[in-house]
Protein backbone atom coordinates (compact mmCIF):
# COMPACT_ATOMS: atom_id res chain seq x y z
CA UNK A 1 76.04 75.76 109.44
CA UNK A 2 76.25 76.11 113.03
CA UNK A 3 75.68 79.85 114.90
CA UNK A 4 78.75 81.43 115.48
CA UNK A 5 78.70 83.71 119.30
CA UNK A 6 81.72 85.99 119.48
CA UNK A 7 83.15 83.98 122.24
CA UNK A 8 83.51 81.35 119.98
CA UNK A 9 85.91 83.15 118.02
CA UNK A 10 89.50 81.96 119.24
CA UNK A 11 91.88 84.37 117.53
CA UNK A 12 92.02 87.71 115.34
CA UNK A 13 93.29 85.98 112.72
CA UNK A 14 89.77 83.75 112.72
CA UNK A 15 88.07 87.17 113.02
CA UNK A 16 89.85 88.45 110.15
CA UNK A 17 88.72 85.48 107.88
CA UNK A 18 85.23 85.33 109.16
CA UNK A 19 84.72 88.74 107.99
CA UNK A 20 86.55 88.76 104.75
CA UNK A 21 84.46 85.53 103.64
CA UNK A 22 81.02 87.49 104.74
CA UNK A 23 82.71 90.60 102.71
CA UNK A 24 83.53 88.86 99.63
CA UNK A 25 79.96 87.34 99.95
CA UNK A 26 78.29 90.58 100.28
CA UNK A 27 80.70 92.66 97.87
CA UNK A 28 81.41 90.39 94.46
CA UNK A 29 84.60 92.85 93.85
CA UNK A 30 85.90 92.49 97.74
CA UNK A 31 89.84 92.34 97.70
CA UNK A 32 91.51 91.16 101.14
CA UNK A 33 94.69 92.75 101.42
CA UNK A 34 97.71 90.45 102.23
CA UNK A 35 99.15 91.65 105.82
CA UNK A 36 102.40 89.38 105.40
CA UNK A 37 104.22 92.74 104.63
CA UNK A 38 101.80 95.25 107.10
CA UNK A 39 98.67 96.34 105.45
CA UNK A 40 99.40 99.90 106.92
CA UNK A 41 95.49 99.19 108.79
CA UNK A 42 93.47 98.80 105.44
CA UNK A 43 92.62 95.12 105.37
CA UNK A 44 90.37 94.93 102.36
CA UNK A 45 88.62 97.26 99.12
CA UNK A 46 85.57 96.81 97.53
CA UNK A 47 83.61 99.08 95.03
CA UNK A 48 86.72 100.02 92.84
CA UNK A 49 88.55 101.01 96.17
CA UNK A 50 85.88 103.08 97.35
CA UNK A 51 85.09 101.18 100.28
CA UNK A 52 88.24 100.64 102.84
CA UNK A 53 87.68 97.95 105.35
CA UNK A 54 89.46 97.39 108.86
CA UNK A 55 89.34 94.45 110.84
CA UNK A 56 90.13 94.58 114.27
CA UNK A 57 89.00 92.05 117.33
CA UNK A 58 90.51 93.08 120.74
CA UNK A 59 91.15 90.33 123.68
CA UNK A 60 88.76 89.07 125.32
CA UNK A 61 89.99 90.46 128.58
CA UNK A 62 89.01 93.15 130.75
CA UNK A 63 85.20 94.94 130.83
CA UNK A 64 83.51 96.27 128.09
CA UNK A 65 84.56 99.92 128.77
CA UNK A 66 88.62 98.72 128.54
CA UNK A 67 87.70 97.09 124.88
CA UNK A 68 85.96 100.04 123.66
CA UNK A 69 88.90 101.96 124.69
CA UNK A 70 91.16 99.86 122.88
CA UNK A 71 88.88 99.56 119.70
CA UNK A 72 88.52 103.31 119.81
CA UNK A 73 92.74 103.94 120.22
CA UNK A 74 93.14 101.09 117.62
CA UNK A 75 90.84 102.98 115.05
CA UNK A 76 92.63 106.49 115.87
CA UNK A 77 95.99 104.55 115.28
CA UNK A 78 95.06 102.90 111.91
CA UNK A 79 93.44 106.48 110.40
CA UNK A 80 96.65 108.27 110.84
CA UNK A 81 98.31 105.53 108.58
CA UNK A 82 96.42 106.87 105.94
């Protein structure tokens, strides 16, 4: 297996599958949560649905401040679905 850099990563949806494979390796009860219908911002449960996972991979444009701006509205946004 080749190393993976985060600028290799194209799209969110190959973000999204990257981490659910390394979740279902680490977590042998890891459930991915289909999204065809909105996942209302849970995108996986492990643990007997203890453990809530979110995946999230904003553009690659803009500085590093911008992103963490948008990671940080993103995660405000996806908590008040709960």
């Amino acid at each position: 297996m080749r190393d993976l850099n985060l600028k290799d990563i194209e799209s969110p949806e190959f973000f999204q599958k990257l981490c659910e494979e390394l979740l279902a390796a680490e977590y042998s009860d890891f459930q991915a949560i289909d999204d065809t219908r909105g996942d209302k911002g849970c995108d996986g449960l492990a643990e007997g649905d203890t453990l809530f996972f979110q995946m999230y991979y904003p553009e690659q444009t803009g500085d590093f401040s911008s992103k963490i701006k948008k990671v940080k509205k993103k995660i405000r946004e996806s908590l008040n679905k709960l």
